[in-house]
N, C-alpha and C. Protein backbone atom coordinates (compact mmCIF):
# COMPACT_ATOMS: atom_id res chain seq x y z
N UNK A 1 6.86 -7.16 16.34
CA UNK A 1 7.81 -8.25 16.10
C UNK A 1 8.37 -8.75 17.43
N UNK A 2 8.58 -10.08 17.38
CA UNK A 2 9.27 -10.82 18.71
C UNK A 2 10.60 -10.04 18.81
N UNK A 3 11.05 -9.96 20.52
CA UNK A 3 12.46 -9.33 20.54
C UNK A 3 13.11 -10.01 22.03
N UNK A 4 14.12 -9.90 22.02
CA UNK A 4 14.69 -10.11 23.48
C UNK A 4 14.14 -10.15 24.87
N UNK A 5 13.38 -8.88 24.84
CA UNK A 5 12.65 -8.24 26.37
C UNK A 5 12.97 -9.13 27.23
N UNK A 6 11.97 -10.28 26.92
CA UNK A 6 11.55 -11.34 28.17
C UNK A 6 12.82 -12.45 28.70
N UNK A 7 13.61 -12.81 27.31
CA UNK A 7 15.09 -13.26 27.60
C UNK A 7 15.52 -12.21 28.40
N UNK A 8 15.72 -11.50 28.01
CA UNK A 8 16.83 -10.26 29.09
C UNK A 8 16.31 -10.31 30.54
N UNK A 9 14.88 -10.19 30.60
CA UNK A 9 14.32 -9.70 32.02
C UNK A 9 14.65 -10.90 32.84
N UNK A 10 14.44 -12.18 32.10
CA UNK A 10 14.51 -13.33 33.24
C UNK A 10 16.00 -13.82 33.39
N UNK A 11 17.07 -13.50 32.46
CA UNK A 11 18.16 -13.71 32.93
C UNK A 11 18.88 -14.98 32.79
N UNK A 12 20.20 -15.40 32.80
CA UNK A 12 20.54 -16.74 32.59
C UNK A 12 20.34 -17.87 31.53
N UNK A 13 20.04 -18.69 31.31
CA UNK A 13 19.69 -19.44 30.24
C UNK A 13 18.18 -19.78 30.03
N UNK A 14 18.07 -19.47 29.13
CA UNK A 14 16.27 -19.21 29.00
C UNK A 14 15.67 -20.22 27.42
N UNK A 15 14.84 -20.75 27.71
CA UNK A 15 14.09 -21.67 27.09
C UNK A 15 13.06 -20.90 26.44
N UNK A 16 12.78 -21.40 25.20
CA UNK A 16 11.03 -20.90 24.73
C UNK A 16 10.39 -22.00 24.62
N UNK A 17 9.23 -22.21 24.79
CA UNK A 17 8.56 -23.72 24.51
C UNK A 17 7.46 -23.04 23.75
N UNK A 18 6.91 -23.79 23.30
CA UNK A 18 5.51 -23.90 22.13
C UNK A 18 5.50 -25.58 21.70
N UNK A 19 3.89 -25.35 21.13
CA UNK A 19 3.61 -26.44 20.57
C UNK A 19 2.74 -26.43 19.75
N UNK A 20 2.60 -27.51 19.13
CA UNK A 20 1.54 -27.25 17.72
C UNK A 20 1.06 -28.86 17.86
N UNK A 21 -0.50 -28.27 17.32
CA UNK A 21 -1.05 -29.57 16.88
C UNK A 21 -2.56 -30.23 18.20
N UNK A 22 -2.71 -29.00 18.38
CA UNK A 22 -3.92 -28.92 19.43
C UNK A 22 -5.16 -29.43 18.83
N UNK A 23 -5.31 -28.53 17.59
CA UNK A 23 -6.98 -28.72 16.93
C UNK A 23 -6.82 -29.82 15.90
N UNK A 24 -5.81 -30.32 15.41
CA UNK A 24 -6.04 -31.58 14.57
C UNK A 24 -6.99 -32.77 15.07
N UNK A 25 -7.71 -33.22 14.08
CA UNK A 25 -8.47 -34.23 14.61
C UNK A 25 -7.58 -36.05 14.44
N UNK A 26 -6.29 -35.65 14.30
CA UNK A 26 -5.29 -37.14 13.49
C UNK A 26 -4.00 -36.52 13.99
N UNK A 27 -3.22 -37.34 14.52
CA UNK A 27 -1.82 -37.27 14.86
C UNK A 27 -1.14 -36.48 16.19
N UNK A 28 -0.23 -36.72 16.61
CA UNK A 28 0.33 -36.44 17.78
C UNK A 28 0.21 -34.48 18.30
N UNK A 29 0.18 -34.48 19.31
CA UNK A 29 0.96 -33.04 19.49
C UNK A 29 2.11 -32.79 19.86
N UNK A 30 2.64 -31.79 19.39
CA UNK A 30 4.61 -31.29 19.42
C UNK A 30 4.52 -30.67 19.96
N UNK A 31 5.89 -30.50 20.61
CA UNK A 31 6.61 -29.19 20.94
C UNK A 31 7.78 -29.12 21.06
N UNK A 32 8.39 -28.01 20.83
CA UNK A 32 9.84 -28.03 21.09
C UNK A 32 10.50 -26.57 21.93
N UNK A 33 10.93 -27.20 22.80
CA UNK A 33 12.12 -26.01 23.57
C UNK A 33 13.20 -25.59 22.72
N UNK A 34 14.00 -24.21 23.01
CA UNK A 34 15.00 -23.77 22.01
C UNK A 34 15.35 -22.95 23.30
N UNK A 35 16.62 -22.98 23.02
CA UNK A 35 17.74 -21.50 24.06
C UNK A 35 18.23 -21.44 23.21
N UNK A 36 18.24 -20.23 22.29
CA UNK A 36 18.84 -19.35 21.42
C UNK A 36 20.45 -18.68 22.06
N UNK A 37 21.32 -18.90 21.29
CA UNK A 37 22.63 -18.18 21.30
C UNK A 37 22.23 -16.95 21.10
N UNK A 38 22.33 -15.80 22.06
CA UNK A 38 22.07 -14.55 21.81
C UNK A 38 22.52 -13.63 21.00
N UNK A 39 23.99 -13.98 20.92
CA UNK A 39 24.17 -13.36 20.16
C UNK A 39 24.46 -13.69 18.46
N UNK A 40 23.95 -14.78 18.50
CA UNK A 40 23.56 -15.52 16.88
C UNK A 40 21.89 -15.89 17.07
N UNK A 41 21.16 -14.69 17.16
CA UNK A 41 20.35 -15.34 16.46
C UNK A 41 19.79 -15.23 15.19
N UNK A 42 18.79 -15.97 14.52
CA UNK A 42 18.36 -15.69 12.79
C UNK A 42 17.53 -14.92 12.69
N UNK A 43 17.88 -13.72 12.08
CA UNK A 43 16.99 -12.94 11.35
C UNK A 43 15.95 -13.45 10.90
N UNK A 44 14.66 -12.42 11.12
CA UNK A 44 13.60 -13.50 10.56
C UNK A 44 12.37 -13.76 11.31
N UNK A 45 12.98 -13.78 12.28
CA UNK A 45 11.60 -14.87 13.18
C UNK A 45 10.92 -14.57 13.78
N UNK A 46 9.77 -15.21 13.52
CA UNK A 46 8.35 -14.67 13.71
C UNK A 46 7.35 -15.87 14.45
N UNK A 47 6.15 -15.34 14.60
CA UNK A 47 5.37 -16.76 14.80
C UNK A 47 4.82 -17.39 13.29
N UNK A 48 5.16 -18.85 13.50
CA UNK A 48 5.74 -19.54 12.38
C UNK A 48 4.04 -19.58 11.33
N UNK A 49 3.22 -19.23 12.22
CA UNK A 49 1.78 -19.21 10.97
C UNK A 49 2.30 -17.61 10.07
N UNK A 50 2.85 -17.09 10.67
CA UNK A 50 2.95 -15.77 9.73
C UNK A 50 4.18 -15.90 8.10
N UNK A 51 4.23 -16.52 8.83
CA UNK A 51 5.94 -17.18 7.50
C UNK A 51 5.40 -18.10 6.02
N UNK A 52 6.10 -17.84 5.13
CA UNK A 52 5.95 -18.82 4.42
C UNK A 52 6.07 -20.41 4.70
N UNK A 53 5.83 -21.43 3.89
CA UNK A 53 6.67 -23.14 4.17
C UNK A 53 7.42 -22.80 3.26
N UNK A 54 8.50 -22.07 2.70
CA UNK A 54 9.40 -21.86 2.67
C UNK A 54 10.74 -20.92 3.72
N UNK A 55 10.06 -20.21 4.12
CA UNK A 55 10.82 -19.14 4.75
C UNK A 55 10.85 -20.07 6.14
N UNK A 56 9.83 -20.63 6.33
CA UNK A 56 9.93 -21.57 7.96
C UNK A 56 11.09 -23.04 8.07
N UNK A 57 11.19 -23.51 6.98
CA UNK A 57 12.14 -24.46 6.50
C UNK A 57 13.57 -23.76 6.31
N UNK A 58 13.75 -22.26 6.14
CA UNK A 58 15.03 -21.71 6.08
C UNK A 58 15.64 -21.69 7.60
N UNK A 59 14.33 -20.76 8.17
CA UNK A 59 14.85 -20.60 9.78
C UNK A 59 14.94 -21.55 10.67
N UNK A 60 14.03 -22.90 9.92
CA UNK A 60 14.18 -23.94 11.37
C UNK A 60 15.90 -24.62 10.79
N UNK A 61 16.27 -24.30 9.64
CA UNK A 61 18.01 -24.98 9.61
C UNK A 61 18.60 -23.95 9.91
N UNK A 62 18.16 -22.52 10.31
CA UNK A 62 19.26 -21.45 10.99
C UNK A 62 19.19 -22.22 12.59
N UNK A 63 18.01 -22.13 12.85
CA UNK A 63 17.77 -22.11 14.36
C UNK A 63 18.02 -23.62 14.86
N UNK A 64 18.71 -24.56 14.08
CA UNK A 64 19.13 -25.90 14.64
C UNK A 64 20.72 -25.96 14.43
N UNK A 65 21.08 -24.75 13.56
CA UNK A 65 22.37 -24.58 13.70
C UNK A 65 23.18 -23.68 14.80
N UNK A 66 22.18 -23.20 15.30
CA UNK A 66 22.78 -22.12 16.06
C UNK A 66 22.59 -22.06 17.31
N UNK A 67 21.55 -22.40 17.64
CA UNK A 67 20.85 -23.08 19.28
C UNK A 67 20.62 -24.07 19.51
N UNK A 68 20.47 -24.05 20.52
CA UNK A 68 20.20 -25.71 21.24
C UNK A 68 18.24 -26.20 21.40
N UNK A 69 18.09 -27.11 20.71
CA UNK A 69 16.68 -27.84 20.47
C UNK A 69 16.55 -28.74 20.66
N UNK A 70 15.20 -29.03 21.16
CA UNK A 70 14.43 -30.03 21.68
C UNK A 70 13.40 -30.18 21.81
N UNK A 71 12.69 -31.49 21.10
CA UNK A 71 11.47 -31.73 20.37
C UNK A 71 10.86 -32.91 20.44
N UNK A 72 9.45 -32.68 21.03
CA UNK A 72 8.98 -33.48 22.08
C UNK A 72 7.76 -34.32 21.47
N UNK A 73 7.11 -35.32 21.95
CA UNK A 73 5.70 -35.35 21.19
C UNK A 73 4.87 -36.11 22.38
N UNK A 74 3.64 -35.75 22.07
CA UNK A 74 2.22 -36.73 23.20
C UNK A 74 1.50 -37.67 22.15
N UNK A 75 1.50 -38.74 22.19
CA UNK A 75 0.51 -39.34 21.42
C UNK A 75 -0.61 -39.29 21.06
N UNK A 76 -1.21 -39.91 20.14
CA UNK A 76 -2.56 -40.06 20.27
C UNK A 76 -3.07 -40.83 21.20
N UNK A 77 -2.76 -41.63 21.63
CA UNK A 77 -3.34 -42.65 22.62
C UNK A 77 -3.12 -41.64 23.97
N UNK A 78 -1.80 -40.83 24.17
CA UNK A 78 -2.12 -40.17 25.55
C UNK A 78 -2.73 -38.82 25.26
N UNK A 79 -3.10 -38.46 24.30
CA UNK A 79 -4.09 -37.50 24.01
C UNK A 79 -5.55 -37.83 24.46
N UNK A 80 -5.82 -38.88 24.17
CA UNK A 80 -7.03 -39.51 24.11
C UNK A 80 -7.12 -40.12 25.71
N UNK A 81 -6.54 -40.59 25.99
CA UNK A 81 -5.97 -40.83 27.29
C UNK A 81 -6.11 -39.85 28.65
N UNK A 82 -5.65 -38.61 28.49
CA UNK A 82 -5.45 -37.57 29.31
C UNK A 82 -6.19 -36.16 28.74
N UNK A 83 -6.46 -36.13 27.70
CA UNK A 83 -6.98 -35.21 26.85
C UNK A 83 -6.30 -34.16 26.75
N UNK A 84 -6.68 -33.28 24.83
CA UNK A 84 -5.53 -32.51 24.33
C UNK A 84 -5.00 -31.63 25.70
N UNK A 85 -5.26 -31.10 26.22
CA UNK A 85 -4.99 -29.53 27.39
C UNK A 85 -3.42 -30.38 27.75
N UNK A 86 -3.73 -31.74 28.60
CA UNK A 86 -3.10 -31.87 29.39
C UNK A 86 -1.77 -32.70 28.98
N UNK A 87 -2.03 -33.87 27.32
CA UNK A 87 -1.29 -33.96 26.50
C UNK A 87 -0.06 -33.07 25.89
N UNK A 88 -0.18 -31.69 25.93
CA UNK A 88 0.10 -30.29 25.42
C UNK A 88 1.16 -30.16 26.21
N UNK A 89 0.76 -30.37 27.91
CA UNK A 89 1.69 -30.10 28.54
C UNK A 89 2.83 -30.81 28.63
N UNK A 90 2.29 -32.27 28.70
CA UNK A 90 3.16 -33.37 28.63
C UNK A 90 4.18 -33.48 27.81
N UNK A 91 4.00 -33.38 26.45
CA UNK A 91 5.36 -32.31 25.15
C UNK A 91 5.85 -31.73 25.22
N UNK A 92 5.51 -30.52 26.30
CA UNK A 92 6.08 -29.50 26.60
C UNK A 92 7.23 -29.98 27.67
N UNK A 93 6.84 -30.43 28.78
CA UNK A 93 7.68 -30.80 29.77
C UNK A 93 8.36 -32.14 29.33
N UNK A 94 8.58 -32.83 28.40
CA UNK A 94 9.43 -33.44 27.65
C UNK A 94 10.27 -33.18 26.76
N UNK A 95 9.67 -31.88 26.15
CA UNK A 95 10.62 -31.18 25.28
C UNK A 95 12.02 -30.51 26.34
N UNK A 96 11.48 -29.74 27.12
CA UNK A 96 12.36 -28.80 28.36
C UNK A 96 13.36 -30.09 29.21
N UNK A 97 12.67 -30.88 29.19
CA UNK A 97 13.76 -32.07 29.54
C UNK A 97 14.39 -32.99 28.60
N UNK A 98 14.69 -32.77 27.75
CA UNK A 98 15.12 -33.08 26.25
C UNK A 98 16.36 -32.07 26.13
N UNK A 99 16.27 -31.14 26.90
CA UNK A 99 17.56 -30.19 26.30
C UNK A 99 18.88 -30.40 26.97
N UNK A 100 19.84 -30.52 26.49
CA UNK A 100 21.65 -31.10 27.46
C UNK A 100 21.52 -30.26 28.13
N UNK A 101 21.44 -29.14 28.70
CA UNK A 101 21.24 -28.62 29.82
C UNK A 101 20.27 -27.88 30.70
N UNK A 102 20.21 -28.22 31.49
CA UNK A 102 18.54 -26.99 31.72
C UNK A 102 18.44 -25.91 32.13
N UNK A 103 17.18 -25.62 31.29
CA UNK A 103 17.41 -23.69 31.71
C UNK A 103 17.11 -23.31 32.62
N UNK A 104 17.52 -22.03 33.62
CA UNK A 104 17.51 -21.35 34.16
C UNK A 104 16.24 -20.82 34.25
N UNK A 105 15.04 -20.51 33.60
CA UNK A 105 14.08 -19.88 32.91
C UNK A 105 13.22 -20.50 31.79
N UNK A 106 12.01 -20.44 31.83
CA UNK A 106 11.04 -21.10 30.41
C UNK A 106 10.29 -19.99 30.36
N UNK A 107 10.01 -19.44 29.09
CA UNK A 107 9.22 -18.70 28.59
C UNK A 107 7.90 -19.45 27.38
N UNK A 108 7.06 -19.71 28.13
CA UNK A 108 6.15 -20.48 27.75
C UNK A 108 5.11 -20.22 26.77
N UNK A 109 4.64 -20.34 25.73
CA UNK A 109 3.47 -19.84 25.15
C UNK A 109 1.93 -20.08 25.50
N UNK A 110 1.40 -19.11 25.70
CA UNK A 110 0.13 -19.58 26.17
C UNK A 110 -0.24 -18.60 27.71
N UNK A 111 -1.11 -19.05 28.12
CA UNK A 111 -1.85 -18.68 29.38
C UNK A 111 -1.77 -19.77 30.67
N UNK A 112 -0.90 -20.60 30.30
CA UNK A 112 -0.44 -21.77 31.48
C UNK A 112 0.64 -21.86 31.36
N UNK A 113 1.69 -22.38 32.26
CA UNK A 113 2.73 -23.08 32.39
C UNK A 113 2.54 -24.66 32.33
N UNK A 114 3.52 -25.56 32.23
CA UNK A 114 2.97 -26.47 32.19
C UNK A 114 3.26 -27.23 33.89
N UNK A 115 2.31 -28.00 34.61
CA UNK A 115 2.80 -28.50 35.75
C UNK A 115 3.70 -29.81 35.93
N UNK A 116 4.75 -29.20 36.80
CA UNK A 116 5.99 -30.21 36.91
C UNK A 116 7.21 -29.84 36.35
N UNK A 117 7.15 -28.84 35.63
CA UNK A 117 8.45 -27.77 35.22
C UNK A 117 9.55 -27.44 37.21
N UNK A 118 10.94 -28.02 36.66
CA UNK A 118 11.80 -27.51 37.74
C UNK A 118 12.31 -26.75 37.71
N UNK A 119 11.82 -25.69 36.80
CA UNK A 119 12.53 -24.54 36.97
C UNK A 119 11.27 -23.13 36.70
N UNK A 120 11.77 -22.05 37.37
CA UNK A 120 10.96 -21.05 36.99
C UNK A 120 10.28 -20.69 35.92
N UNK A 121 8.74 -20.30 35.55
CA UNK A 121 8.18 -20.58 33.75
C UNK A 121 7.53 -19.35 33.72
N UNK A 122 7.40 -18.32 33.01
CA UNK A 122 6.46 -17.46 32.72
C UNK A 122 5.68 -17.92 30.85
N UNK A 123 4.20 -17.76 31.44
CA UNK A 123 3.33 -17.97 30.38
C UNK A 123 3.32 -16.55 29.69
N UNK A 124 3.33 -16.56 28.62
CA UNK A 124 3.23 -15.42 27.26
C UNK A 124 1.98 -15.78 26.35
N UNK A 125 0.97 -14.95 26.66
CA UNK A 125 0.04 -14.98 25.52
C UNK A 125 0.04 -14.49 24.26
N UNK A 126 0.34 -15.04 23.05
CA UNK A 126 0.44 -14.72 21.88
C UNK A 126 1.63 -14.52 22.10
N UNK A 127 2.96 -15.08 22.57
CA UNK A 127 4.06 -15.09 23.50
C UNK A 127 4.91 -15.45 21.53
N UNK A 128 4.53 -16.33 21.06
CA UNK A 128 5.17 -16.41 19.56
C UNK A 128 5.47 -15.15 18.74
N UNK A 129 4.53 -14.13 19.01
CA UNK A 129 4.69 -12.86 18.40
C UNK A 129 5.46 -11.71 19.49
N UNK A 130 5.88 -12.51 20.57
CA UNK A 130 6.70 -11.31 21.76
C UNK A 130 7.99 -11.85 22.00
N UNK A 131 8.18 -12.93 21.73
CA UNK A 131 9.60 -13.47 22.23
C UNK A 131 10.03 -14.44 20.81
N UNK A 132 11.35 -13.90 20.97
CA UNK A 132 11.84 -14.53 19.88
C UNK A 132 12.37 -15.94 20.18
N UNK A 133 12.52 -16.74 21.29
CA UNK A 133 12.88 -17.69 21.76
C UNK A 133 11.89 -18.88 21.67
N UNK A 134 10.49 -18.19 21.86
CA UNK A 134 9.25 -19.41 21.94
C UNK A 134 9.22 -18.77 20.24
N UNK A 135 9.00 -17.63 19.64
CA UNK A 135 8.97 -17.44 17.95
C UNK A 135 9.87 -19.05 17.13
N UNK A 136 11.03 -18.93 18.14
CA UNK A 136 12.05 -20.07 17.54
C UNK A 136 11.62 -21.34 17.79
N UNK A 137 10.86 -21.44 18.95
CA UNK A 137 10.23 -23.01 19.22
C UNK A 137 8.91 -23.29 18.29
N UNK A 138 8.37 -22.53 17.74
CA UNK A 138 6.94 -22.13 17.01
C UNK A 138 7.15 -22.96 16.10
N UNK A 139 8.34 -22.23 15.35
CA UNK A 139 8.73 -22.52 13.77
C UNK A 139 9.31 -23.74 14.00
N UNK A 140 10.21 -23.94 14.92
CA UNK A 140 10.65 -25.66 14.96
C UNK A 140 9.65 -27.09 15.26
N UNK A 141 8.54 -26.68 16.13
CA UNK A 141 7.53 -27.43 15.93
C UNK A 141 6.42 -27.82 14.93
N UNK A 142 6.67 -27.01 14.48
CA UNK A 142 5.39 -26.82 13.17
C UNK A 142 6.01 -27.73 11.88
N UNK A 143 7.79 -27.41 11.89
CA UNK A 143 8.18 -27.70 11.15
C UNK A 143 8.29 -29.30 11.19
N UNK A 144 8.52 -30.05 12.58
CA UNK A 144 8.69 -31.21 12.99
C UNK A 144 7.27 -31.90 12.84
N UNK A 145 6.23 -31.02 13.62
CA UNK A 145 5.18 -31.81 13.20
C UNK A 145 4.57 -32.09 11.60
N UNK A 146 4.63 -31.27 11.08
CA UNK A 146 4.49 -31.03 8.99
C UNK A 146 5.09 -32.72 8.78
N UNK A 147 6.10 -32.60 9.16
CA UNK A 147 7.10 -33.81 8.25
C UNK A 147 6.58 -35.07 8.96
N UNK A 148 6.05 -34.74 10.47
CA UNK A 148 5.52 -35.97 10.40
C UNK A 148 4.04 -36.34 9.93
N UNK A 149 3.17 -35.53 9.82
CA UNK A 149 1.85 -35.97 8.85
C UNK A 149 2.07 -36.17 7.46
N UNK A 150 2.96 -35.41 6.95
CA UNK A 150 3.36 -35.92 5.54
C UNK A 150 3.84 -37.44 5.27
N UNK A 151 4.55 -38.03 6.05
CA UNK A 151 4.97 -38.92 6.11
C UNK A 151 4.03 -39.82 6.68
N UNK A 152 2.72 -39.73 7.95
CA UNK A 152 2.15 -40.31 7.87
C UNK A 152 1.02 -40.54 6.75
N UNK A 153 0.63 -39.38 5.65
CA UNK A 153 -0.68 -39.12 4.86
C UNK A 153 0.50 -40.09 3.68
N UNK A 154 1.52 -40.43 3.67
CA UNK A 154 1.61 -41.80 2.77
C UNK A 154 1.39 -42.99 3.27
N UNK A 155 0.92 -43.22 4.10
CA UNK A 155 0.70 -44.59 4.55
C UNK A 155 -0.40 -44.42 4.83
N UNK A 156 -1.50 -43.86 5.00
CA UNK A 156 -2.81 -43.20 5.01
C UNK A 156 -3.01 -42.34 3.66
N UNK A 157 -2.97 -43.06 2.78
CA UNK A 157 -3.31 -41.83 1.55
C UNK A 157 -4.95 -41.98 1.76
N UNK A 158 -5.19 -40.38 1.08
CA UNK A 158 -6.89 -40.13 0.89
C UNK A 158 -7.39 -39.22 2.02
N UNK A 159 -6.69 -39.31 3.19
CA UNK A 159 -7.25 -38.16 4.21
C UNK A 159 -6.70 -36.31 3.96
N UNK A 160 -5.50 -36.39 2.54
CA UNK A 160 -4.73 -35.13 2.81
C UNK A 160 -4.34 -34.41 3.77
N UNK A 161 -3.60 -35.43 4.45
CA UNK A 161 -3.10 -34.91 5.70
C UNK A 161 -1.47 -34.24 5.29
N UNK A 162 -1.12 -34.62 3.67
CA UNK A 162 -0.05 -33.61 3.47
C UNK A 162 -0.44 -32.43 2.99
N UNK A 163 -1.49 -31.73 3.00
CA UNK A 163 -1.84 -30.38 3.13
C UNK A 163 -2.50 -29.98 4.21
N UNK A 164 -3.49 -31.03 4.93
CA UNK A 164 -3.91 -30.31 5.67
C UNK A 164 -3.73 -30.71 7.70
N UNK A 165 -2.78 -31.55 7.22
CA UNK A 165 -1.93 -31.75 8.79
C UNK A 165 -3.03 -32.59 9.20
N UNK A 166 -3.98 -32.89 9.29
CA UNK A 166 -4.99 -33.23 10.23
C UNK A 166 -5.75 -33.08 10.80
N UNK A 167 -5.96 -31.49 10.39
CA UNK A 167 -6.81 -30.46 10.88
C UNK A 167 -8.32 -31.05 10.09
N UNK A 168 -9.19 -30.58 10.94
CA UNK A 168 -10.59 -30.89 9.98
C UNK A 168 -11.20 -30.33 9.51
N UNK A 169 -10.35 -30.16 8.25
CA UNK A 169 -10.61 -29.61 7.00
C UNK A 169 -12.24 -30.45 6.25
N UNK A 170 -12.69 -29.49 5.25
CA UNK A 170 -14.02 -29.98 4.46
C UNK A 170 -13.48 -32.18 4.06
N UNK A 171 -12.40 -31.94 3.63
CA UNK A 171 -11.63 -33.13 2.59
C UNK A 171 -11.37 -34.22 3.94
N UNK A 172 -11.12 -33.64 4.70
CA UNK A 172 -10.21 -34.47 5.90
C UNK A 172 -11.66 -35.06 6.62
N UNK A 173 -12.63 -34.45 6.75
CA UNK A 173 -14.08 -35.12 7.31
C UNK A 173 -14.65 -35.59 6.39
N UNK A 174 -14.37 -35.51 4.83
CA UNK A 174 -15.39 -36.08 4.24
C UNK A 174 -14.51 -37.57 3.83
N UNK A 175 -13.40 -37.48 3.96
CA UNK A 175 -12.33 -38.63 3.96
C UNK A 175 -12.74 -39.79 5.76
N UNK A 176 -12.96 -38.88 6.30
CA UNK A 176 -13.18 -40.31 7.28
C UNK A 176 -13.93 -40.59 7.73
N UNK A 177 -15.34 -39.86 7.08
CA UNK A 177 -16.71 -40.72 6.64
C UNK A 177 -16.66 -41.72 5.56
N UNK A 178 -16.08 -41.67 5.06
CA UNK A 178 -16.07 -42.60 3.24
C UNK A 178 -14.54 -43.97 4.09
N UNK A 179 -13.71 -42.78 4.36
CA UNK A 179 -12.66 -44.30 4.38
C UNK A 179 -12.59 -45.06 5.67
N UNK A 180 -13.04 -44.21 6.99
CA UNK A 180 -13.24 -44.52 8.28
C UNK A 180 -11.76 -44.15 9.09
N UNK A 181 -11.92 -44.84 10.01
CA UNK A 181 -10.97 -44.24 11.62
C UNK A 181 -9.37 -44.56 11.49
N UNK A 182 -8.68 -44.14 11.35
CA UNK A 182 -7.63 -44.94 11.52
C UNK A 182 -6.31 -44.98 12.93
N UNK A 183 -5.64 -45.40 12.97
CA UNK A 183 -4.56 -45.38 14.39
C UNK A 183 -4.43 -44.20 14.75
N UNK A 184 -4.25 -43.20 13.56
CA UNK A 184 -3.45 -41.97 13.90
C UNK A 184 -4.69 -41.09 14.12
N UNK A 185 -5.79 -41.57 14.67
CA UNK A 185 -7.19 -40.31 14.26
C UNK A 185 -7.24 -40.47 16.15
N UNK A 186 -7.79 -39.39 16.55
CA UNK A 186 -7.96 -38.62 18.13
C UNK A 186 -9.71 -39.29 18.11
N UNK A 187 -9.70 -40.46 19.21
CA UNK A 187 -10.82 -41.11 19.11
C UNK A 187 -11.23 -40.64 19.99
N UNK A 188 -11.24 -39.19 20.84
CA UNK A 188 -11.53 -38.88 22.25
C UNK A 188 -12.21 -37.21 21.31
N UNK A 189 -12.36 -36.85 20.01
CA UNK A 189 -12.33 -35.52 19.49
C UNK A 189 -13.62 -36.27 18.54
N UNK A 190 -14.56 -35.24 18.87
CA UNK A 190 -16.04 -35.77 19.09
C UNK A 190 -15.94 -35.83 17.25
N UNK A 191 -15.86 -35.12 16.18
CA UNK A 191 -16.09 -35.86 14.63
C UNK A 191 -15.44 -37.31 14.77
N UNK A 192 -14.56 -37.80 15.49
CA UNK A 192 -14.06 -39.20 15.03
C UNK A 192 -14.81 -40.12 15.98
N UNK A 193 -15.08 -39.80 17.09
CA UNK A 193 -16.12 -40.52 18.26
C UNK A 193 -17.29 -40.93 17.65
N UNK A 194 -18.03 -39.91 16.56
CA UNK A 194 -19.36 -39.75 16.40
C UNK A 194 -19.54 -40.93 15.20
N UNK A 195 -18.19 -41.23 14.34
CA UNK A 195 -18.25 -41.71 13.81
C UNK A 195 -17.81 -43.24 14.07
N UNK A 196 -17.33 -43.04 15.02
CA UNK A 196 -16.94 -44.75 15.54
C UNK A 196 -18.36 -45.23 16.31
N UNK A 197 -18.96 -44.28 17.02
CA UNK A 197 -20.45 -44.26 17.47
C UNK A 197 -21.09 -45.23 16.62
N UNK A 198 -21.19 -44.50 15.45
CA UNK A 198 -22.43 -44.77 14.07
C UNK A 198 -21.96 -46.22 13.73
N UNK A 199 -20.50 -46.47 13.42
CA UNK A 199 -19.66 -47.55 13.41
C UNK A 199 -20.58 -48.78 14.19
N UNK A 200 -20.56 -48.85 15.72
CA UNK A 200 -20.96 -49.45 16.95
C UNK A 200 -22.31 -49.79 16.78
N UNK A 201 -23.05 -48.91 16.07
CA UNK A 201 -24.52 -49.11 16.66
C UNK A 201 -24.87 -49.46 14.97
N UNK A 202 -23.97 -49.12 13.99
CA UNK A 202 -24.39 -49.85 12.91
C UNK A 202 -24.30 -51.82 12.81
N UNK A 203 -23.26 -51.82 13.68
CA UNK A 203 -22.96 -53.58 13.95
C UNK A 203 -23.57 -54.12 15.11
N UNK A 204 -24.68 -53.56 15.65
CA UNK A 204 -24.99 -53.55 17.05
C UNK A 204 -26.53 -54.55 16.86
């Protein structure tokens, strides 16, 4: 289970960052920074794939009541643009500058930091299941990004992007062969390329 450790070791006001929304083939990538009140934090928290969508909707209204958050996004166009890796970061270091004050410390998820951070960053691999601070940014991103594919899969009905985020699922590829490409689809993520391809050389 995630615990303090890495807050304690680095000292001062400490950030977790994470992000979600790497492997979707449709819609933005998130992330959000959190500095947890130490000594309020919510029972509970985990990395947010291990949780229910119920139990993750409890803790992201503990953890917006009690700490300080900030929640970032990269487009599709600068996804496509800069590609996912570097998009990822770009959320990230928007999220960390999103927060009223800045931390002292980022405890990062992953095997990179992101570049252009002004303050000291240690990367945590599988860092969601070791620190409860990026555990808290996990569940707040996941939760931010959810509400926004839901909300986009109504204005896009037919891709089920309110179950399946955007990920490319069996339904979600066989939806944008039949209905085709739309704004919110990653035209740089080779199933939607291949099909704008076929698109090109079918009108060609």
């Amino acid at each position: 289970m995630p615990d303090l450790f890495f807050e304690t070791q680095a000292g001062g006001r400490v950030a977790g960052i994470d992000e979600v929304g790497r492997g979707p083939l449709a819609g933005p990538v998130t992330a959000a920074a959190v500095v947890l009140d130490l000594v309020a934090v919510p029972e509970g928290l985990d990395d947010s794939k291990k949780l229910s969508v119920k139990r993750r909707e409890t803790l992201y209204d503990m953890i917006c009541a009690s700490a300080e958050v900030s929640v970032a996004h990269a487009s599709v166009i600068e996804i496509d643009r800069f590609n996912i890796l570097q998009a990822s970061f770009l959320a990230m270091r928007r999220a960390v500058e999103g927060l009223r004050t800045a931390p002292d410390h980022v405890l990062v998820d992953g095997r990179h930091v992101p570049p252009g951070l002004r303050m000291p960053a240690t990367p945590l691999i599988k860092g969601d299941t070791r620190s409860l601070s990026i555990s808290a940014a996990s569940i707040v991103a996941k939760i931010c990004r959810d509400r926004i594919m839901v909300d986009l899969a109504q204005q896009h009905p037919g891709y089920g992007w309110e179950t399946n985020m955007g990920y490319p699922s069996k339904s979600h590829r066989t939806a944008l062969e039949n209905l085709g490409v739309t704004p919110w689809h990653r035209c740089s993520f080779r199933p939607v390329h291949n099909i704008l391809y076929q698109e090109k050389f079918s009108t060609d």
